[in-house]
PDB file of N, CA and C in Angstrom:
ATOM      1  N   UNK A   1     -75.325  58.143 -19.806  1.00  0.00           N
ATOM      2  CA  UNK A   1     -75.633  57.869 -18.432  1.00  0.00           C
ATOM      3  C   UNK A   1     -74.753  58.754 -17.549  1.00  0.00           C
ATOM      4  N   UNK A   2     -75.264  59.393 -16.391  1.00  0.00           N
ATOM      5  CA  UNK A   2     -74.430  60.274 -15.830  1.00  0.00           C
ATOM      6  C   UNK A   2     -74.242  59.756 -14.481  1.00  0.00           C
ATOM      7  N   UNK A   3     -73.014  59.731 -14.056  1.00  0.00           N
ATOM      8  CA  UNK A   3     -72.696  59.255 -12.743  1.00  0.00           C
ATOM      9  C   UNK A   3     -72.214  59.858 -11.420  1.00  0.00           C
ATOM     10  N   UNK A   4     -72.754  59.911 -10.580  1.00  0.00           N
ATOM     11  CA  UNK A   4     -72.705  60.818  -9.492  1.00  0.00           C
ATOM     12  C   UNK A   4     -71.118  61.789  -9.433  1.00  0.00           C
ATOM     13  N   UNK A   5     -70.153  60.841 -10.022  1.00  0.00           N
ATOM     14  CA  UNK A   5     -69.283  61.874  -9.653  1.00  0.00           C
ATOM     15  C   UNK A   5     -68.556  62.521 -10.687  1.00  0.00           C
ATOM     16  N   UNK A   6     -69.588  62.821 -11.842  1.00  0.00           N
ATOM     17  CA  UNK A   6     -69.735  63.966 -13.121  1.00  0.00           C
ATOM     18  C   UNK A   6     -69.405  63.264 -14.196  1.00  0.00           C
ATOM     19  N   UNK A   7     -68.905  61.926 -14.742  1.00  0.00           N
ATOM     20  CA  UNK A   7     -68.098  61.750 -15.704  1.00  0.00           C
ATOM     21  C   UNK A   7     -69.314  60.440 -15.977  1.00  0.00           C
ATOM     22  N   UNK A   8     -69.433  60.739 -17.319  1.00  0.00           N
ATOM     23  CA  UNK A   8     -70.587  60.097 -18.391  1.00  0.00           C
ATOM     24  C   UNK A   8     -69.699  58.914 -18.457  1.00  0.00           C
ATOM     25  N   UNK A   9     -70.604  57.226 -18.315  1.00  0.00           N
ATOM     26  CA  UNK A   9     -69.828  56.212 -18.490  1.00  0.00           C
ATOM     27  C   UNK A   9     -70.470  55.179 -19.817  1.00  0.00           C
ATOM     28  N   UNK A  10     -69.793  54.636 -20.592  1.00  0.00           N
ATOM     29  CA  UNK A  10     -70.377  54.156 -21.789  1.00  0.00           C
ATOM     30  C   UNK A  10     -71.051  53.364 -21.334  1.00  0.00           C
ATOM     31  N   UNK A  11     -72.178  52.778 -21.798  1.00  0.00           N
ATOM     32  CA  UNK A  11     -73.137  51.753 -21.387  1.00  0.00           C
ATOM     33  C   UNK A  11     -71.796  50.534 -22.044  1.00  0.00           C
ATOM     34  N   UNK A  12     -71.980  49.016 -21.083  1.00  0.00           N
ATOM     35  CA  UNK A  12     -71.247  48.011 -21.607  1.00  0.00           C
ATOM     36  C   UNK A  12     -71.816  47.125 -22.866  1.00  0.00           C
ATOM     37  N   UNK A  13     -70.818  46.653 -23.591  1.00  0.00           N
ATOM     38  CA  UNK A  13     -70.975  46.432 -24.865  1.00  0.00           C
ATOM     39  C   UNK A  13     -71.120  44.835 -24.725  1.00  0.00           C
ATOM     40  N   UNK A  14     -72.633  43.817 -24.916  1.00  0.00           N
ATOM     41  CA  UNK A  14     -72.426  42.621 -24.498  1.00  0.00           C
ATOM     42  C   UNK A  14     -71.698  41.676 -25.760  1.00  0.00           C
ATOM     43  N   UNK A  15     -70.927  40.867 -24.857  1.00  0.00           N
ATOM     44  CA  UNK A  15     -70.071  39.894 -25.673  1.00  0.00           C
ATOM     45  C   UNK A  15     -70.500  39.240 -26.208  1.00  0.00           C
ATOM     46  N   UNK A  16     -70.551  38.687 -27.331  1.00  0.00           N
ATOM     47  CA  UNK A  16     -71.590  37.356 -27.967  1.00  0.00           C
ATOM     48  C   UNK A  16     -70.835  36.297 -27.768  1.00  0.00           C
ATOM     49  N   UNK A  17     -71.473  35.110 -27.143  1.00  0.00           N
ATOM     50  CA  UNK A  17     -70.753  34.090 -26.551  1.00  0.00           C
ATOM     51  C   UNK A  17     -70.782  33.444 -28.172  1.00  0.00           C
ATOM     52  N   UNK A  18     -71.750  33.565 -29.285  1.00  0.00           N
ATOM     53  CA  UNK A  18     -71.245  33.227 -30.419  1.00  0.00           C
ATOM     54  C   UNK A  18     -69.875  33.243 -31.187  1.00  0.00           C
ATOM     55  N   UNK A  19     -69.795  34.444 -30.899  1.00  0.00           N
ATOM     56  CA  UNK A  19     -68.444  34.703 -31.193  1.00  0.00           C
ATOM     57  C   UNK A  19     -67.093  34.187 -30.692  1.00  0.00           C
ATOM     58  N   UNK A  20     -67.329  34.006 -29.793  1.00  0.00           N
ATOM     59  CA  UNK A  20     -66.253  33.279 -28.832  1.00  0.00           C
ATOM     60  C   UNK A  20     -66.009  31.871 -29.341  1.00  0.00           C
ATOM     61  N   UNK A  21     -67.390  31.688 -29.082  1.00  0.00           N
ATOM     62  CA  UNK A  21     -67.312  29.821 -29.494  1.00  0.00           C
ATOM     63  C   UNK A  21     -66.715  29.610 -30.903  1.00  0.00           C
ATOM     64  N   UNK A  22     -66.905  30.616 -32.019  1.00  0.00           N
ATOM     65  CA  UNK A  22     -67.103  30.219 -33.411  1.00  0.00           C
ATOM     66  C   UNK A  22     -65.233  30.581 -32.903  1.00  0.00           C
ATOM     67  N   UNK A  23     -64.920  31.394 -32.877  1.00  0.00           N
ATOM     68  CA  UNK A  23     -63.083  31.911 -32.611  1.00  0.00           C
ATOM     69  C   UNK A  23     -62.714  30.694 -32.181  1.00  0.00           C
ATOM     70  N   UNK A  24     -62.977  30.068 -30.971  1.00  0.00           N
ATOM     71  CA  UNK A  24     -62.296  28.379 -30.424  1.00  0.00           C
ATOM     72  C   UNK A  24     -62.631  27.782 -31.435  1.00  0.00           C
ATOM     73  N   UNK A  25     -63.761  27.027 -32.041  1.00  0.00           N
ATOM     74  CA  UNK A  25     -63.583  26.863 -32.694  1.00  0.00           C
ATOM     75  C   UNK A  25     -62.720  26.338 -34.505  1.00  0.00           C
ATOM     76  N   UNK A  26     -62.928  27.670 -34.696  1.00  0.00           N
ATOM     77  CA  UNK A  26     -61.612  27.886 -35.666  1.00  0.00           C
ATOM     78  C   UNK A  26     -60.237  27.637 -35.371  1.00  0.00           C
ATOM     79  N   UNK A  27     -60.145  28.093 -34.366  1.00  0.00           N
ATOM     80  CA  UNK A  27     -58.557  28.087 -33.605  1.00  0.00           C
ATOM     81  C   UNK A  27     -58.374  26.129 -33.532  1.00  0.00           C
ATOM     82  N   UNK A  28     -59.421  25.481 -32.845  1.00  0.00           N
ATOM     83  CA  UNK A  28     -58.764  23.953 -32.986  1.00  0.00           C
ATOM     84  C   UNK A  28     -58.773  23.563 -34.305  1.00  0.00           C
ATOM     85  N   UNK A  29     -59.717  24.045 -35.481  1.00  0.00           N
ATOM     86  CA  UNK A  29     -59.419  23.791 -36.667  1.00  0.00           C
ATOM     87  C   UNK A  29     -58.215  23.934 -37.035  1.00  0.00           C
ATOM     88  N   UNK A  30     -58.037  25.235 -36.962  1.00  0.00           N
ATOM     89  CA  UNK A  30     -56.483  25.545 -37.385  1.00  0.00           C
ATOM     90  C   UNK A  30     -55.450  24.893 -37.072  1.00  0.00           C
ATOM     91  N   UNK A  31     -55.254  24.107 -35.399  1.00  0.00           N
ATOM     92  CA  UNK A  31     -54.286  23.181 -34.762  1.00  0.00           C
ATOM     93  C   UNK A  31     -54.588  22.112 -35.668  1.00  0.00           C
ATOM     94  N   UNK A  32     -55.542  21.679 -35.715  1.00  0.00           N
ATOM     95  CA  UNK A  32     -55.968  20.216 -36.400  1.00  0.00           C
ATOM     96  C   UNK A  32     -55.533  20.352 -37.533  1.00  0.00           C
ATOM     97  N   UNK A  33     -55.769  20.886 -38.086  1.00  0.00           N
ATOM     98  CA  UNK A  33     -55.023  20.949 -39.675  1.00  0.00           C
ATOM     99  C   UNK A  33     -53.927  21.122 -39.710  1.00  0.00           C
ATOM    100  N   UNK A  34     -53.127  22.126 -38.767  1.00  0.00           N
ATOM    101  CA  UNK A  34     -51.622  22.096 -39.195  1.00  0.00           C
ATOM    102  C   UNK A  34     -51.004  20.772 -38.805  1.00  0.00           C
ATOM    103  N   UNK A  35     -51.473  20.103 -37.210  1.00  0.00           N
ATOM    104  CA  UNK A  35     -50.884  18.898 -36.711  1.00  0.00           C
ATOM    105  C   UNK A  35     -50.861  17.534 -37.839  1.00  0.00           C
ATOM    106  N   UNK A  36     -52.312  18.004 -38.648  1.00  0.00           N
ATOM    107  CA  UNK A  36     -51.990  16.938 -39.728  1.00  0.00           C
ATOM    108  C   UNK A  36     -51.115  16.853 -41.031  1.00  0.00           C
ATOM    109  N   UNK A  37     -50.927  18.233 -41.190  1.00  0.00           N
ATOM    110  CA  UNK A  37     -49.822  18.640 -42.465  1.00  0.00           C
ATOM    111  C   UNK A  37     -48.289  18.230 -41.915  1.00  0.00           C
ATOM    112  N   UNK A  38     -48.143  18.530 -40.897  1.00  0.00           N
ATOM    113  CA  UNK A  38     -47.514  18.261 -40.372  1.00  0.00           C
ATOM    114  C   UNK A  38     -46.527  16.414 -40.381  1.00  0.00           C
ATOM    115  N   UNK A  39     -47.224  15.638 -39.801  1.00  0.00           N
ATOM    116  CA  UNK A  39     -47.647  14.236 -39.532  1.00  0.00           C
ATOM    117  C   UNK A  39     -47.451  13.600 -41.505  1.00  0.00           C
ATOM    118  N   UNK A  40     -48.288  14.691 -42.198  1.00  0.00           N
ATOM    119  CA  UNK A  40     -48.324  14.254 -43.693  1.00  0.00           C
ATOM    120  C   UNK A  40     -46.976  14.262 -44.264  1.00  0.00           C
ATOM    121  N   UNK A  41     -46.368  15.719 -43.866  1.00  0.00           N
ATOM    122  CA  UNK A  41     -44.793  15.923 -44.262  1.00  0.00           C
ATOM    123  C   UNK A  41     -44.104  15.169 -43.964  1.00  0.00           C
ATOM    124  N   UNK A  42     -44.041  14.764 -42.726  1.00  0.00           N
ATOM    125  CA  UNK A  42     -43.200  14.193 -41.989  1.00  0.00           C
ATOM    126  C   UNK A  42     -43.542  12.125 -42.990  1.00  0.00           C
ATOM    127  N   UNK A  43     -43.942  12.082 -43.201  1.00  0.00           N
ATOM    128  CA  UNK A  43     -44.832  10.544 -44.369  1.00  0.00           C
ATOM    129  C   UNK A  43     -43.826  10.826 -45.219  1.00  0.00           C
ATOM    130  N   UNK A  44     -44.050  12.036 -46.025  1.00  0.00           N
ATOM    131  CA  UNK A  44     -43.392  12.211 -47.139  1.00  0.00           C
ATOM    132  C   UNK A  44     -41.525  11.974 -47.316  1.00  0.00           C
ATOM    133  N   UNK A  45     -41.852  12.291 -46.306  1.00  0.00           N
ATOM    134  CA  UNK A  45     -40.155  12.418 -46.135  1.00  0.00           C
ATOM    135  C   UNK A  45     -39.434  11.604 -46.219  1.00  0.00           C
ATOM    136  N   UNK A  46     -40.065  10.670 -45.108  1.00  0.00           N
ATOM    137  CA  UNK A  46     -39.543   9.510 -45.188  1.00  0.00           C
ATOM    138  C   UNK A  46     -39.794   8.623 -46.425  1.00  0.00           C
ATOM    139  N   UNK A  47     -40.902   8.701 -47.257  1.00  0.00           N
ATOM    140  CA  UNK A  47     -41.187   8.172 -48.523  1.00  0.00           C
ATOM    141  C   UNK A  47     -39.696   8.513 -49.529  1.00  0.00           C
ATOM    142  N   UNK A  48     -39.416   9.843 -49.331  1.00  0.00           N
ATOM    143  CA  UNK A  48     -38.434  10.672 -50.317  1.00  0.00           C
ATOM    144  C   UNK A  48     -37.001   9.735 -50.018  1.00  0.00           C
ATOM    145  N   UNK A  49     -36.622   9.578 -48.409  1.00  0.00           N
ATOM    146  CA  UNK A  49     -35.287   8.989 -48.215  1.00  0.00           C
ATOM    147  C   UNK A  49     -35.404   7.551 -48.816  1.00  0.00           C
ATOM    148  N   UNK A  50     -36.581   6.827 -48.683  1.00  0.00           N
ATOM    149  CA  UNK A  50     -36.385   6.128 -49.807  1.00  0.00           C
ATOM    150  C   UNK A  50     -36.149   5.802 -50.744  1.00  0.00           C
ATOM    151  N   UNK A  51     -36.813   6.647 -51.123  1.00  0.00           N
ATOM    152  CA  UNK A  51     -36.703   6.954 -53.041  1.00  0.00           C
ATOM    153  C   UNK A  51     -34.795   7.016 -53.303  1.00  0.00           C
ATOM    154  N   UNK A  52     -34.457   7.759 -52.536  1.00  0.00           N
ATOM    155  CA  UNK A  52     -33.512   8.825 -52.528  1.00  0.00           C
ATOM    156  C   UNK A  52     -31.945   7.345 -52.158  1.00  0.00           C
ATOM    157  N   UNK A  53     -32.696   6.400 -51.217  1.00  0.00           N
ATOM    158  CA  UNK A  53     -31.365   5.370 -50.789  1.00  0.00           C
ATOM    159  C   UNK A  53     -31.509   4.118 -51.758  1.00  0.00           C
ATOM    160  N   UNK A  54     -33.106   3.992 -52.617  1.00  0.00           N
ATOM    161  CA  UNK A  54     -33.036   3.241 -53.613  1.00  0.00           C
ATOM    162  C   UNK A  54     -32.520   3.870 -54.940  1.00  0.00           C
ATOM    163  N   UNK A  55     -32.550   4.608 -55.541  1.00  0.00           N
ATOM    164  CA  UNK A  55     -31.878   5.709 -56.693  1.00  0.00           C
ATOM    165  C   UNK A  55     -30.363   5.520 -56.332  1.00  0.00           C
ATOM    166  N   UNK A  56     -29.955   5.500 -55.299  1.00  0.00           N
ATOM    167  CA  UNK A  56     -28.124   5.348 -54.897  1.00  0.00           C
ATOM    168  C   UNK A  56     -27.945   3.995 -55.169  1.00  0.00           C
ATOM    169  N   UNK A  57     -29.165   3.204 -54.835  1.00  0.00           N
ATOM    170  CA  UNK A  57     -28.476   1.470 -54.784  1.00  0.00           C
ATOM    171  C   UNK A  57     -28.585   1.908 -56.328  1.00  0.00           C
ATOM    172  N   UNK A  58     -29.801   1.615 -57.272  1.00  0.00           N
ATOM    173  CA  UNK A  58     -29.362   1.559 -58.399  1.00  0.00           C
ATOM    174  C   UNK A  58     -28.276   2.340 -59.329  1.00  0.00           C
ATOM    175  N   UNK A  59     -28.275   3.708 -59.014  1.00  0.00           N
ATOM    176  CA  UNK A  59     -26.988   4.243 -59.477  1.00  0.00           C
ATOM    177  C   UNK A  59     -25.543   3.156 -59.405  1.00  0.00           C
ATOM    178  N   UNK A  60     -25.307   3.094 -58.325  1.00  0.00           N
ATOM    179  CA  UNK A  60     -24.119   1.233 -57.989  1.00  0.00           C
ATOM    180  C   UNK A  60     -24.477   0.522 -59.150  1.00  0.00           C
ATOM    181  N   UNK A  61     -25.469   0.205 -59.010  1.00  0.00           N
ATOM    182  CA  UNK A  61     -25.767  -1.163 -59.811  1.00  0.00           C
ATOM    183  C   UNK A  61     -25.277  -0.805 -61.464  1.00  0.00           C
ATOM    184  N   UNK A  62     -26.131   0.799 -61.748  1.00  0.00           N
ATOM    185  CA  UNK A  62     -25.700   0.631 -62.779  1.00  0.00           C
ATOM    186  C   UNK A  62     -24.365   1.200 -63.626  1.00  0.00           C
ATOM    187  N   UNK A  63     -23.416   1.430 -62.837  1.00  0.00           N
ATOM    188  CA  UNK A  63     -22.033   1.815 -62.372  1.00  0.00           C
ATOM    189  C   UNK A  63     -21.418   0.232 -63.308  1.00  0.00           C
ATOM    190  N   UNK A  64     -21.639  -0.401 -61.682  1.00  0.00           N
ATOM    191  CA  UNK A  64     -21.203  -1.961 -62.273  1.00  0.00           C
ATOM    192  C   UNK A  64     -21.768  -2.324 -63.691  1.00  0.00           C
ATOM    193  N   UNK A  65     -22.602  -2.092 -63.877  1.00  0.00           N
ATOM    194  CA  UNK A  65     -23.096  -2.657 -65.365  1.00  0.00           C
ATOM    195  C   UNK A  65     -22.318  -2.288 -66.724  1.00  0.00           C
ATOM    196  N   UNK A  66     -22.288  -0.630 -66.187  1.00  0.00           N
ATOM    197  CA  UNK A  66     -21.104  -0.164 -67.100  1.00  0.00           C
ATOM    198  C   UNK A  66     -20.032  -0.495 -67.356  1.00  0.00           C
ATOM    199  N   UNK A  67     -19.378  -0.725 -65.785  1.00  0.00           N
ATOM    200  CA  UNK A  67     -17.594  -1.214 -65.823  1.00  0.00           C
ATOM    201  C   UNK A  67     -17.861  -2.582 -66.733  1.00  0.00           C
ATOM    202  N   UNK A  68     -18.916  -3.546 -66.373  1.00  0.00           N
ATOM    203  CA  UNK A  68     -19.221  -4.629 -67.265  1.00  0.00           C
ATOM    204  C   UNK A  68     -19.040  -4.328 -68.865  1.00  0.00           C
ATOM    205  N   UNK A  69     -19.513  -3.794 -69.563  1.00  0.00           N
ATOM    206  CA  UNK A  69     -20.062  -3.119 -70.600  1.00  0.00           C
ATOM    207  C   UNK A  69     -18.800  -2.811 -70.912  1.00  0.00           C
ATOM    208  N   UNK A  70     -17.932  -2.073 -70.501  1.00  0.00           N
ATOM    209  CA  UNK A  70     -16.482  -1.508 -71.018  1.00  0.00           C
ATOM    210  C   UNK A  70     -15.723  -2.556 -71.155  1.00  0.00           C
ATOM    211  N   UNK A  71     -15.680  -3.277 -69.763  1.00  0.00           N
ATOM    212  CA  UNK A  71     -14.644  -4.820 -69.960  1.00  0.00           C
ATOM    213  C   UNK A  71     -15.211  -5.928 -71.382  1.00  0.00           C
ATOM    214  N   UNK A  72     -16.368  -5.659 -71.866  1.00  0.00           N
ATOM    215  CA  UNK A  72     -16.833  -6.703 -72.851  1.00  0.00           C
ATOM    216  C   UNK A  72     -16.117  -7.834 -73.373  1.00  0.00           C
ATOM    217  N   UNK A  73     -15.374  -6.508 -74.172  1.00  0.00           N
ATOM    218  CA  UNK A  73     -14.633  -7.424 -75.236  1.00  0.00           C
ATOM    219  C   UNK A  73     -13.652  -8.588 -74.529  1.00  0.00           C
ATOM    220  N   UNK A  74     -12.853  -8.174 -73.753  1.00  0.00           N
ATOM    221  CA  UNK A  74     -12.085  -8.636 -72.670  1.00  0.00           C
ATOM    222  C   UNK A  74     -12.489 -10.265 -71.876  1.00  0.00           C
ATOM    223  N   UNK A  75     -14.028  -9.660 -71.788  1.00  0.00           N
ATOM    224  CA  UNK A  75     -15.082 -10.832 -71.113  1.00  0.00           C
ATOM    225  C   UNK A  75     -14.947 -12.027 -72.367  1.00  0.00           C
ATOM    226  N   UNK A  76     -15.259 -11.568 -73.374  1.00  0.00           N
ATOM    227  CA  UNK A  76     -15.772 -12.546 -75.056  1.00  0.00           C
ATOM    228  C   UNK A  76     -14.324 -13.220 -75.174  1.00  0.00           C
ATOM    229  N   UNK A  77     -13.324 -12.367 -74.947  1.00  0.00           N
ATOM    230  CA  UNK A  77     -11.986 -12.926 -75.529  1.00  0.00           C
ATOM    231  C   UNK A  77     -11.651 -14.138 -74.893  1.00  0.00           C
ATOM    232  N   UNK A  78     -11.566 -13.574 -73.426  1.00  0.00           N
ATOM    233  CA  UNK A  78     -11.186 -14.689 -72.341  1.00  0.00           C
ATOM    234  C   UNK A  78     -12.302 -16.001 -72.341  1.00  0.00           C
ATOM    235  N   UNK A  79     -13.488 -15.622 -72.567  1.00  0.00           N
ATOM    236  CA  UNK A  79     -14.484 -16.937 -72.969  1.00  0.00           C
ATOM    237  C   UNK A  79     -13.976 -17.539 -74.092  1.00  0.00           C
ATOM    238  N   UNK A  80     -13.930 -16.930 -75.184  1.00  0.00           N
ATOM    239  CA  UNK A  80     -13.802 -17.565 -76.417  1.00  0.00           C
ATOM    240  C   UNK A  80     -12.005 -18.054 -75.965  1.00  0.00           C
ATOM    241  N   UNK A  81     -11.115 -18.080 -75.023  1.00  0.00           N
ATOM    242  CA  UNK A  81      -9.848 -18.575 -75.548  1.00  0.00           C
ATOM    243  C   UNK A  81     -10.213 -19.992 -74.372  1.00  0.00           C
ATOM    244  N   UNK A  82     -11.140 -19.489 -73.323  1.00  0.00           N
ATOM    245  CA  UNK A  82     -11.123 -20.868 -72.229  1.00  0.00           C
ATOM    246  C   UNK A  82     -12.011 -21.755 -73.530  1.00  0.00           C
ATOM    247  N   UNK A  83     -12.376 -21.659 -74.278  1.00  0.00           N
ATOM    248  CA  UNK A  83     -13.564 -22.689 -75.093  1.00  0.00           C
ATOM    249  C   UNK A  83     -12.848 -22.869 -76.532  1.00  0.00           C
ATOM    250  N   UNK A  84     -11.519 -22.684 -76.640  1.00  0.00           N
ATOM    251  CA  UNK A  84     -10.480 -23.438 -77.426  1.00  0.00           C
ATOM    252  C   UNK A  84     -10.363 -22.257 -78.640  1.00  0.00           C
ATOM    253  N   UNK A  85     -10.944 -21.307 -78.996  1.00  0.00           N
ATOM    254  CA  UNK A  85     -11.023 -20.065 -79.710  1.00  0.00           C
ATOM    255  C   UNK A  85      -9.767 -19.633 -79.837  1.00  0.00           C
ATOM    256  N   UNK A  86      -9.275 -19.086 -80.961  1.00  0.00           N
ATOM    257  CA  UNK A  86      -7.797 -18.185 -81.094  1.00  0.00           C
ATOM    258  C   UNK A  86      -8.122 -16.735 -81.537  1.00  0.00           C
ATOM    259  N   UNK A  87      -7.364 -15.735 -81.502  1.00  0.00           N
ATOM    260  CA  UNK A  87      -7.497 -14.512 -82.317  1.00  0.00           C
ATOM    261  C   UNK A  87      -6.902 -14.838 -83.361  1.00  0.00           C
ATOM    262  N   UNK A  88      -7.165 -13.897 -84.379  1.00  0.00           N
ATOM    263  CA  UNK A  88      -6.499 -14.088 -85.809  1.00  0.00           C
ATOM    264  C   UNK A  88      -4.750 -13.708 -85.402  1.00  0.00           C
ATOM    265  N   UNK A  89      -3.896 -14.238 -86.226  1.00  0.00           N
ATOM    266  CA  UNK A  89      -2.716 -14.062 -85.702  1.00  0.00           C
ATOM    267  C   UNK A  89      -1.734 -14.954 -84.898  1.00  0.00           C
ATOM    268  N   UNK A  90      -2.793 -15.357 -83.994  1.00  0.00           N
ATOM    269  CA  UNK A  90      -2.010 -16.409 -82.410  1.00  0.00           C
ATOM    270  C   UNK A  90      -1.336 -17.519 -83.340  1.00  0.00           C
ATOM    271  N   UNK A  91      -0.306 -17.707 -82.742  1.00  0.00           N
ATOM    272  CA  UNK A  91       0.422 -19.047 -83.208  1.00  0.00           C
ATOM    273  C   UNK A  91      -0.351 -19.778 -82.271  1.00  0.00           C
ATOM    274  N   UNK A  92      -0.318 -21.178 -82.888  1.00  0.00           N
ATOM    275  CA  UNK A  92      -0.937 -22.401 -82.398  1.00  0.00           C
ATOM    276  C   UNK A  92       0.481 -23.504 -82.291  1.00  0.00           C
ATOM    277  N   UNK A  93       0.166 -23.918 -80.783  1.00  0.00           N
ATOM    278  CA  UNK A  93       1.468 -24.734 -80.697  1.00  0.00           C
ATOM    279  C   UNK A  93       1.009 -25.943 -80.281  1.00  0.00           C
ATOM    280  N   UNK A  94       1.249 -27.322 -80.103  1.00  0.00           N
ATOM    281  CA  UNK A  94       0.530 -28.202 -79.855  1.00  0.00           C
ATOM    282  C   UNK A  94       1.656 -29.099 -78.791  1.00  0.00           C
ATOM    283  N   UNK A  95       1.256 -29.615 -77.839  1.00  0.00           N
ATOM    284  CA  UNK A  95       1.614 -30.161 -76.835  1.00  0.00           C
ATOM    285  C   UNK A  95       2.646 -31.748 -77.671  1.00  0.00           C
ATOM    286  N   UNK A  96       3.625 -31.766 -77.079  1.00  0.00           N
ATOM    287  CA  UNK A  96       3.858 -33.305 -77.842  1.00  0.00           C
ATOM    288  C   UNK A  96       4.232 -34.249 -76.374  1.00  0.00           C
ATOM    289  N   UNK A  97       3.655 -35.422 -76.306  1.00  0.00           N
ATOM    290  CA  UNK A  97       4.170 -36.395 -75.258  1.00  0.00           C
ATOM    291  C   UNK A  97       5.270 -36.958 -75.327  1.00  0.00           C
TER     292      UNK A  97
END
């Protein structure tokens, strides 16, 4: 196309409003999906500090179970001497009125 003041101008190139729409589109897809990964992580997480402050209680717990477990014998002895029990060895002395 030639224009009065010598310089050839490209004919304009029409926009496809298809295109546009399908681009928005996509683009709120894309928000929508990340806002929900998002929202999902954020679930998880807090699922994990759970996990994570129940695993500590039981670690305690089973701490104590151990110190239990080591004291055993200690536990059996002192039962067996409150319930009239001797070790081999103990002198036996008997009360006189």
């Amino acid at each position: 196309m030639f224009v009065a003041s010598g310089a050839y101008r490209q004919p304009k190139k029409k926009k496809s409003i298809f295109l546009r729409i399908a681009l928005i589109v996509f683009a709120l897809y894309a928000v929508t999906v990340m806002v929900q990964l998002v929202l999902e992580i954020r679930e998880k997480e807090d699922i994990l500090a759970g996990i994570h402050q129940s695993n500590q209680q039981l670690e305690t717990d089973n701490n104590v179970m151990k110190d239990d477990l080591g004291n055993r014998d200690e536990l059996l002895n002192d039962a067996a001497h409150d319930s009239g029990y001797v070790n081999s060895g103990d002198g036996i002395y008997k009360e006189s009125n």
